[in-house]
C-alpha atoms as a PDB file:
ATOM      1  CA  UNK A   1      69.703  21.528 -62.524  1.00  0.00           C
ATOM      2  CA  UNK A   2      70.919  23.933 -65.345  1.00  0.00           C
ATOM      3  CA  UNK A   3      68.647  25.691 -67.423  1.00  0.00           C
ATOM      4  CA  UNK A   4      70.696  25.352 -70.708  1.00  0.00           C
ATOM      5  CA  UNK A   5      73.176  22.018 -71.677  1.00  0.00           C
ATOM      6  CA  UNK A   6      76.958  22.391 -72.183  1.00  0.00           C
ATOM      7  CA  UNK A   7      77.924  23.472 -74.680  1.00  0.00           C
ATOM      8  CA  UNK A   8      74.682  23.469 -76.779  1.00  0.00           C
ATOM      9  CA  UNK A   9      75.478  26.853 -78.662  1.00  0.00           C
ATOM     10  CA  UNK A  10      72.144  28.566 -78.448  1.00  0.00           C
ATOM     11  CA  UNK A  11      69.483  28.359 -75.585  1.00  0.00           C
ATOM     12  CA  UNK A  12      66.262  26.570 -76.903  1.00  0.00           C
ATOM     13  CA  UNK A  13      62.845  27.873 -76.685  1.00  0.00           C
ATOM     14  CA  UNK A  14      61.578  25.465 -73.912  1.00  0.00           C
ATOM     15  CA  UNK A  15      64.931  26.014 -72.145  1.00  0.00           C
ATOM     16  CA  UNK A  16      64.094  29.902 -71.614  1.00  0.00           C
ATOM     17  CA  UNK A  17      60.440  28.960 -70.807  1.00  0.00           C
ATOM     18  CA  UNK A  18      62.227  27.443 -67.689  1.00  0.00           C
ATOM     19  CA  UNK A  19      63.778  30.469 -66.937  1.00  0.00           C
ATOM     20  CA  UNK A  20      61.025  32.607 -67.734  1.00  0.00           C
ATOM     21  CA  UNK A  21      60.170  33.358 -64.211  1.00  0.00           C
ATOM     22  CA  UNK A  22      63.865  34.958 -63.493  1.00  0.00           C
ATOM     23  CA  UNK A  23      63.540  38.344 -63.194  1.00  0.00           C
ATOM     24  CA  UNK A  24      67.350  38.743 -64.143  1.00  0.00           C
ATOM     25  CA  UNK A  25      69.720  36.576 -66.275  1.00  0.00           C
ATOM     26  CA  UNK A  26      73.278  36.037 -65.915  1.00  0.00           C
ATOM     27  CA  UNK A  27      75.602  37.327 -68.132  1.00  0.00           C
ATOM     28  CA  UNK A  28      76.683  33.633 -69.522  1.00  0.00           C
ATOM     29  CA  UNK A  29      72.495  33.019 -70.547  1.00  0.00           C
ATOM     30  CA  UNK A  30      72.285  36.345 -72.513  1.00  0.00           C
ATOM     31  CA  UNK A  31      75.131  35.261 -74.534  1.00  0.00           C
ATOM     32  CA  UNK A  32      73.741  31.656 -75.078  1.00  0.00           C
ATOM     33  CA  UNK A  33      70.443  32.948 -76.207  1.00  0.00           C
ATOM     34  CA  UNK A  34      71.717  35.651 -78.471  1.00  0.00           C
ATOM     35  CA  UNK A  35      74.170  33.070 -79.864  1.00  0.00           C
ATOM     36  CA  UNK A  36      77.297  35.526 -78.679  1.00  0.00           C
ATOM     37  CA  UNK A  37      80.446  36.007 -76.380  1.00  0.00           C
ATOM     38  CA  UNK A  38      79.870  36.761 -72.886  1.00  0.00           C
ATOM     39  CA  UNK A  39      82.141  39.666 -74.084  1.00  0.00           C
ATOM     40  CA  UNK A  40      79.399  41.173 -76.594  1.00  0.00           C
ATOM     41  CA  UNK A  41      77.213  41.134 -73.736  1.00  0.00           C
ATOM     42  CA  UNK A  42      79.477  43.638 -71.853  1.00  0.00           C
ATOM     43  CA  UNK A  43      79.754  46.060 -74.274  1.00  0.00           C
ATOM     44  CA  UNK A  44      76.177  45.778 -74.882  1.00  0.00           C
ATOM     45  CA  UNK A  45      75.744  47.039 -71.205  1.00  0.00           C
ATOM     46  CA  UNK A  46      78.147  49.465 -71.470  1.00  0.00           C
ATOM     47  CA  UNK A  47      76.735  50.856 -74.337  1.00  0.00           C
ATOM     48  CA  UNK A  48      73.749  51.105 -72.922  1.00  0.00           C
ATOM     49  CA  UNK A  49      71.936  48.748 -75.017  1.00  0.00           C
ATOM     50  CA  UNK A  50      70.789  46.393 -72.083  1.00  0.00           C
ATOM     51  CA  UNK A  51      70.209  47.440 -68.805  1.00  0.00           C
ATOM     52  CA  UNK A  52      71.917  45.733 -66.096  1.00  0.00           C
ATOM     53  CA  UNK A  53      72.540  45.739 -61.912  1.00  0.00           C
ATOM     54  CA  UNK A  54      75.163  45.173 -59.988  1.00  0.00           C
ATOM     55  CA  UNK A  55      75.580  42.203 -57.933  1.00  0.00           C
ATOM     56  CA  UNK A  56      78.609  42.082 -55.186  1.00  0.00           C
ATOM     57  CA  UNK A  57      81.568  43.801 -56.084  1.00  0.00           C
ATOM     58  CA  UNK A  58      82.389  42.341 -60.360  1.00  0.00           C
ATOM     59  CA  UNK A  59      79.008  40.279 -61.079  1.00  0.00           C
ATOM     60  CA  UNK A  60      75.872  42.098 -63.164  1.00  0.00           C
ATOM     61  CA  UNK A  61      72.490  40.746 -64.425  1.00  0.00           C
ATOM     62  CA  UNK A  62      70.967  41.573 -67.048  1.00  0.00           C
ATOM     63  CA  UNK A  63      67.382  42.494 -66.998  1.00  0.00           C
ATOM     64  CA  UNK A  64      64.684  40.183 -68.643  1.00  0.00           C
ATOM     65  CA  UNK A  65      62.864  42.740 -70.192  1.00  0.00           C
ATOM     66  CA  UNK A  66      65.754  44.685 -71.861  1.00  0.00           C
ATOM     67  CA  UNK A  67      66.692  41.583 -73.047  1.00  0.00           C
ATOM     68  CA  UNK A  68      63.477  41.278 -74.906  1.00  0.00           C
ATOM     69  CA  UNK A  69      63.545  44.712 -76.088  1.00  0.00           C
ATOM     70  CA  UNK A  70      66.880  44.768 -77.170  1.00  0.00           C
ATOM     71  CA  UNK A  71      65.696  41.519 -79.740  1.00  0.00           C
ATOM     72  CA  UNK A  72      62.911  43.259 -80.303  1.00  0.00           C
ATOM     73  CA  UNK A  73      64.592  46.634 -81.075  1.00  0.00           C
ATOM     74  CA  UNK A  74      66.813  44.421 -83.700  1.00  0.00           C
ATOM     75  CA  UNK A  75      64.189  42.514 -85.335  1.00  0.00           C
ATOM     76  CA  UNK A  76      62.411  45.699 -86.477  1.00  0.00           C
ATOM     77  CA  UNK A  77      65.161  47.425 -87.358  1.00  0.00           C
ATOM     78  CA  UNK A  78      66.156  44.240 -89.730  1.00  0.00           C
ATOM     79  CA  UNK A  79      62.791  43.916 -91.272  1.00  0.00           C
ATOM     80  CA  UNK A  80      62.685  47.594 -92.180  1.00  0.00           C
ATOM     81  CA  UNK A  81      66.329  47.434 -93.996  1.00  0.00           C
ATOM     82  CA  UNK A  82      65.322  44.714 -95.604  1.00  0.00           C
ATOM     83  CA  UNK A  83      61.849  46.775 -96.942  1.00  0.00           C
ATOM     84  CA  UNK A  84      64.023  49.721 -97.513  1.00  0.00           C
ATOM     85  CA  UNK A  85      66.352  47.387 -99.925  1.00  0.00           C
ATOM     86  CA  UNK A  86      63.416  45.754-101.382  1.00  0.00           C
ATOM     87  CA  UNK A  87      62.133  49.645-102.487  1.00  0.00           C
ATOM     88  CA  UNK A  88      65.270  50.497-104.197  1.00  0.00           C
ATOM     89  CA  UNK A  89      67.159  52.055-100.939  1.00  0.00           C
ATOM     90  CA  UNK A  90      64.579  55.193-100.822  1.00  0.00           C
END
């Protein structure tokens, strides 16, 4: 059974508590959760901005915790822009 439904645009909360326990995550459930092309989620690795491995010869997985980092990194870095426009821009 599929953790996420067809076509359902972003992966719910209870949906990733199923998947909790994966270590990794394909490419095509990073995307889904971050509401994003599968594409964005290459570049992200490339970048350096999620940390992947290697699986056979063209797959990758993306690591569970960079994943939550990566939000993480985001969130704060949202919340302080929106302080910083709050003060004036200072």
């Amino acid at each position: 059974m599929s953790p996420y439904r067809q076509g359902s645009g972003v992966l719910l909360i209870c949906e990733l508590n199923m998947i909790e326990s994966n270590r990794f995550l394909y490419v095509y459930t990073v995307a889904k959760t971050l509401a994003c092309s599968p594409g964005l989620v290459y570049q992200l690795v490339k970048r350096g901005e999620l940390d992947a491995i290697k699986v056979g010869k063209r797959g990758i997985r993306i690591s569970r915790n960079s994943l939550e980092l990566y939000i993480e990194r985001n969130l704060l870095r949202t919340e302080r822009t929106e302080r910083m426009e709050c003060r004036g821009g200072s």
